[in-house]
Protein backbone atom coordinates (compact mmCIF):
# COMPACT_ATOMS: atom_id res chain seq x y z
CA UNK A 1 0.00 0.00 0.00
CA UNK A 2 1.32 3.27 -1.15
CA UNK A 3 1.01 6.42 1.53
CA UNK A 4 1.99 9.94 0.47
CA UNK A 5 1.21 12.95 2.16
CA UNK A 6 -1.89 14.21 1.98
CA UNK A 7 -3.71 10.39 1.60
CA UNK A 8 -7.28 9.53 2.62
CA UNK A 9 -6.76 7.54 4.98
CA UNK A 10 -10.71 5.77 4.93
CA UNK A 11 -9.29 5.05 1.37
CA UNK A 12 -6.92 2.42 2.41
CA UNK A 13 -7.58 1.78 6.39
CA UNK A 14 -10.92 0.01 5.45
CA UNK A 15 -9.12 -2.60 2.64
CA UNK A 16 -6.34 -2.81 5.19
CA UNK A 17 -7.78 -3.56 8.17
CA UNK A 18 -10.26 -6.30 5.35
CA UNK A 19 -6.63 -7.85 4.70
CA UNK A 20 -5.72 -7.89 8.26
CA UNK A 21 -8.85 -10.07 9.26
CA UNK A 22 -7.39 -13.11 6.72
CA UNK A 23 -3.78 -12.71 8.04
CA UNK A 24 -2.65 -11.24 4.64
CA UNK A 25 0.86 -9.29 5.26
CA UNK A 26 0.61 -5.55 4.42
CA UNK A 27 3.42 -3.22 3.72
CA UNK A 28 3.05 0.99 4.19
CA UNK A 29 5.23 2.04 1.71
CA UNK A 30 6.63 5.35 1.40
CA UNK A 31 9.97 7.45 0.21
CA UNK A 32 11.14 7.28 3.66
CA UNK A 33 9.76 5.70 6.99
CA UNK A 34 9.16 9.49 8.47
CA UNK A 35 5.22 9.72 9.29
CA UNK A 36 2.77 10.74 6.25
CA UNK A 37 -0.12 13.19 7.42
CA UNK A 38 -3.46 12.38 5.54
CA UNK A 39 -5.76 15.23 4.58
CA UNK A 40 -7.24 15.26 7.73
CA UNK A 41 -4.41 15.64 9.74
CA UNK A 42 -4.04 12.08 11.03
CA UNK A 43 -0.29 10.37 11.10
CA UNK A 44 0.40 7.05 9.65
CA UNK A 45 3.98 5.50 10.26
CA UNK A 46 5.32 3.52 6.93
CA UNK A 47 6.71 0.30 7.19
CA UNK A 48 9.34 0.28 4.31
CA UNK A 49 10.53 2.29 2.20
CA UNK A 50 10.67 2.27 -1.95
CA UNK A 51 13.90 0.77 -1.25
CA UNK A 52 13.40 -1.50 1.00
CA UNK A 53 9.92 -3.00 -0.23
CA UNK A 54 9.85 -6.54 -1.46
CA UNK A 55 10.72 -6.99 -5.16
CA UNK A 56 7.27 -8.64 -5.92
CA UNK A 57 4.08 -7.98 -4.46
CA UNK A 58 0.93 -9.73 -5.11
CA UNK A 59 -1.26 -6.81 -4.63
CA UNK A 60 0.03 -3.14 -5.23
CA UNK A 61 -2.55 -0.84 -3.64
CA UNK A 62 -2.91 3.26 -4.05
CA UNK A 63 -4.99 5.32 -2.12
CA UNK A 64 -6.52 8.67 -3.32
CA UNK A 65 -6.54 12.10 -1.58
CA UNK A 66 -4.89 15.09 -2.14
CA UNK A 67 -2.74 13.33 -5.19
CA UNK A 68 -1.64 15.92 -7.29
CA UNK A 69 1.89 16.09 -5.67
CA UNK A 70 2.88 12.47 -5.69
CA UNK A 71 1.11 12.21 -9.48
CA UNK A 72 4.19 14.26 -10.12
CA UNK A 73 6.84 12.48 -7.81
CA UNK A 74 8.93 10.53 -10.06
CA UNK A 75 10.65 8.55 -7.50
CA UNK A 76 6.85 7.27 -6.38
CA UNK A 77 5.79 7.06 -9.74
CA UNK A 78 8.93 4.58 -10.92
CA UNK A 79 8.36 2.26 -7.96
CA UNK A 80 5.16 1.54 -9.10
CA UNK A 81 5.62 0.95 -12.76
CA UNK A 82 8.33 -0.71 -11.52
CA UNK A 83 6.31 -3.55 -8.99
CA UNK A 84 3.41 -2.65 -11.31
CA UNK A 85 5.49 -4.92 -14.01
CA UNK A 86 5.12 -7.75 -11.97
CA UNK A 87 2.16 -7.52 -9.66
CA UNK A 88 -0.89 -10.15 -10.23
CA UNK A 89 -2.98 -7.40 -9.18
CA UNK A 90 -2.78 -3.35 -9.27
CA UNK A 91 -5.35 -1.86 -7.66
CA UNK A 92 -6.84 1.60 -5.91
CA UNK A 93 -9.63 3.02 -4.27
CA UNK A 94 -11.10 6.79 -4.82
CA UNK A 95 -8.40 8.67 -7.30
CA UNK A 96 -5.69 6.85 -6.28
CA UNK A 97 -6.42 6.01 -9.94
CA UNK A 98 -4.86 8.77 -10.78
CA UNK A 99 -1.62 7.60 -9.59
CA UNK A 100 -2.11 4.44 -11.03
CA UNK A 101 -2.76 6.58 -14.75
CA UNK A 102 0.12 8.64 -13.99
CA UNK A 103 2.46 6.05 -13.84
CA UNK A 104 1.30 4.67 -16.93
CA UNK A 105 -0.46 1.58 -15.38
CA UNK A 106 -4.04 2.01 -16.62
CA UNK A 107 -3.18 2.63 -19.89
CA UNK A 108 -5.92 0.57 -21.85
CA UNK A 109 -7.89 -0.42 -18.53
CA UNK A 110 -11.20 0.95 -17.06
CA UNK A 111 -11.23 1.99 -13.80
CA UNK A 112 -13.25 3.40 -10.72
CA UNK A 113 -12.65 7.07 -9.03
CA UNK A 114 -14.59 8.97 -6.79
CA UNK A 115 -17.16 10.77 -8.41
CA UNK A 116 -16.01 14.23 -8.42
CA UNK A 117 -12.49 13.24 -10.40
CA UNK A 118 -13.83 10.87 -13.16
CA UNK A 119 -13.59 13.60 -15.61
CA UNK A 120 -10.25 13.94 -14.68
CA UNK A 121 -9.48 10.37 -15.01
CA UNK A 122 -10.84 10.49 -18.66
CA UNK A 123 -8.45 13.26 -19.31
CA UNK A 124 -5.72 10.43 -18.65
CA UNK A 125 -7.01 7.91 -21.16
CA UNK A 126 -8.72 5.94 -18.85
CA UNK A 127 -11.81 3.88 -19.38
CA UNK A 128 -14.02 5.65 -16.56
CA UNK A 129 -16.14 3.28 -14.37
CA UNK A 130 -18.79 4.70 -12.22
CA UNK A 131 -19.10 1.03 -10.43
CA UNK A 132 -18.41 1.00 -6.75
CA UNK A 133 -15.76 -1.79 -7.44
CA UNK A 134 -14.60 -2.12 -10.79
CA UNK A 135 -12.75 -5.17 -12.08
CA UNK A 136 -10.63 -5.20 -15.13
CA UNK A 137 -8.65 -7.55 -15.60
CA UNK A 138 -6.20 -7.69 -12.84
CA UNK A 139 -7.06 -4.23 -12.47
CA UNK A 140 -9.84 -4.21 -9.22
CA UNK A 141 -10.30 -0.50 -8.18
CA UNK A 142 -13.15 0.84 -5.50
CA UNK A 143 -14.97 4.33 -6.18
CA UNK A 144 -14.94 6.95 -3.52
CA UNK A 145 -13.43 6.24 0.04
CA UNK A 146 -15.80 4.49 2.21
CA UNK A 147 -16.29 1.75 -1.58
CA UNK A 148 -12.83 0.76 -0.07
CA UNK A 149 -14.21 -1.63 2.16
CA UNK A 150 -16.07 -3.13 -0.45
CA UNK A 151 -13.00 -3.58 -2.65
CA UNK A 152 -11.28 -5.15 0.24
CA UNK A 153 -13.63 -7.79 0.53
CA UNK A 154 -14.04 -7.55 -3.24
CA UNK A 155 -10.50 -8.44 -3.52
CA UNK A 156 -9.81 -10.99 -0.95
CA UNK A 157 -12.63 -12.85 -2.15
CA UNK A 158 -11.03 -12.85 -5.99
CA UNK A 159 -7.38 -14.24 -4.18
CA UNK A 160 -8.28 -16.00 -1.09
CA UNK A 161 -11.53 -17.07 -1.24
CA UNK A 162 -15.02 -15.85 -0.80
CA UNK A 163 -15.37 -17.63 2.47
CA UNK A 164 -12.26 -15.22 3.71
CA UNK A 165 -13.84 -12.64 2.77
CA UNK A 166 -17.06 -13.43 4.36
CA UNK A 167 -14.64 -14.15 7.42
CA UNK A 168 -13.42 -10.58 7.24
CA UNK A 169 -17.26 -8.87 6.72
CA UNK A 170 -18.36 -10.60 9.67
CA UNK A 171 -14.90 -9.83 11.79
CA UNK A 172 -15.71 -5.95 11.01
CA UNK A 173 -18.94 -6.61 11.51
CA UNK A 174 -19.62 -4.61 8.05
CA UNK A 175 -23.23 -4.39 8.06
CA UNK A 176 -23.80 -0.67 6.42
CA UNK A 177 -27.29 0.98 6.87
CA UNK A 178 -26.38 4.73 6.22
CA UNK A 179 -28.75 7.18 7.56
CA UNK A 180 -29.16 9.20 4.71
CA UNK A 181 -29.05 8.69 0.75
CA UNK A 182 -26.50 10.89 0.21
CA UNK A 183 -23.77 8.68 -0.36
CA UNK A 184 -23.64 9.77 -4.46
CA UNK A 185 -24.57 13.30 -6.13
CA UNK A 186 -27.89 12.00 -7.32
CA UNK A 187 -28.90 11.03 -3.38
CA UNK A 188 -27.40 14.05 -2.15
CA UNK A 189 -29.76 16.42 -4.44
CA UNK A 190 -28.00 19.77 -6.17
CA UNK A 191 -27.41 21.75 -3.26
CA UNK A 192 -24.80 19.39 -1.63
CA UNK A 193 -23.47 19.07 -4.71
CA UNK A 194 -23.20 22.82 -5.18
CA UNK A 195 -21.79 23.08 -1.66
CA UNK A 196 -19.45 19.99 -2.19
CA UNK A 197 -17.85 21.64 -5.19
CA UNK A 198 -17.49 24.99 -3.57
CA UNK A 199 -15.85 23.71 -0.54
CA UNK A 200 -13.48 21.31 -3.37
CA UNK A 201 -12.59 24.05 -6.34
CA UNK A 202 -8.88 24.69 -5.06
CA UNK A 203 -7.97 20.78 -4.87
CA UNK A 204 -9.82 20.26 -7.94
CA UNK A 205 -7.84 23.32 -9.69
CA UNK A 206 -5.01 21.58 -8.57
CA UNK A 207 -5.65 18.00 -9.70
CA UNK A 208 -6.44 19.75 -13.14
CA UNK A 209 -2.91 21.33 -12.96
CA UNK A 210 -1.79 17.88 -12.02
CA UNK A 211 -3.01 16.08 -14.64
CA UNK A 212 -1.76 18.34 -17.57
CA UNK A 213 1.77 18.14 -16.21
CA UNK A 214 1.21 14.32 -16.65
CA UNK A 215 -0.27 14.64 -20.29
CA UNK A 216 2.98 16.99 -21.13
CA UNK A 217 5.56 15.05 -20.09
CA UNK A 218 4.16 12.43 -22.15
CA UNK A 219 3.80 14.32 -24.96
CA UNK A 220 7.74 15.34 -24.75
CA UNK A 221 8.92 12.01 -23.99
């Protein structure tokens, strides 16, 4: 699992804690081993380092977030084109797909993003999926944040087994019944919407930014 600065950290602490539950061994990988801050303040402590990560990983995992810095970070990027070559699955939930696109590894694949970035995503070539889990491939990717728990199981069930991952539903005891249907813009009605992409234009200015870097530097290359 990839962690950056400025991660979700629902994005990849609901599939993680999913893997947990079946005893699968999970890496936080980062440049160095210094504590990432996700964009809500909250510390996570990586486990290896780019270096230091195994050669070959069965599952290579990006969250989403604020990712228009490490969609740009060329040591990041090579390490995962470079365990992307070899990885049975490559995966992401919200826009880490972005990541995933920036490094080049969803080049011909569809893919899942949270709603508010798919345009974005399409701007990178990408297939867009608007499925809460979407499976292409060996390419399994959730939608937005919380869908990570139900590409955990989603996933586990695809390489271990869909009695693990019934194992793991029942050890979280994931049994959603959400107050409100506001979970996607259509539930949520215009005005959250409206207020949603008020509250979002400067990160969204930014991932825009992001993303034509990314389509220059492949048009000079």
């Amino acid at each position: 699992m990839l962690l950056f600065n400025g991660h979700t950290t629902l994005d990849f602490i609901g599939p993680h804690t999913a893997f947990a539950a079946t005893g699968m061994k999970v890496h936080l990988v980062s440049d160095t081993l210094e504590p990432v801050v996700s964009d809500t303040g909250v510390a996570i402590t990586p486990t290896v380092t780019f270096d230091d990560c195994p050669a070959r990983l069965d599952i290579l995992f990006v969250p989403g977030g604020f990712v228009e810095e490490v969609m740009l970070d060329g040591a990041a990027l090579s390490f995962l084109a470079d365990r992307g070559a070899s990885a049975p699955y490559i995966t992401s939930v919200c826009n880490g797909s972005m990541v995933l696109a920036a490094a080049g590894l969803l080049d011909g694949y569809r893919s899942a993003t949270h709603w508010s970035t798919r345009d974005h995503l399409a701007r990178l070539g990408v297939e867009v999926s608007t499925e809460r889990v979407c499976i292409d491939r060996n390419r399994f990717s959730g939608g937005g944040v919380t869908a990570g728990i139900d590409f955990g199981l989603t996933v586990i069930a695809h390489t271990l087994g869909e009695e693990a991952a019934k194992f793991a539903q029942l050890a979280m005891e994931y049994d959603p019944k959400p107050p409100f249907d506001a979970g996607t813009p259509q539930g949520a009605g215009t005005e959250a919407v409206a207020l949603f992409e008020e509250f979002t234009a400067e990160p969204d200015a930014n991932l825009r930014r992001a993303v034509s870097r990314v389509l220059e530097r492949r048009a000079g290359s």
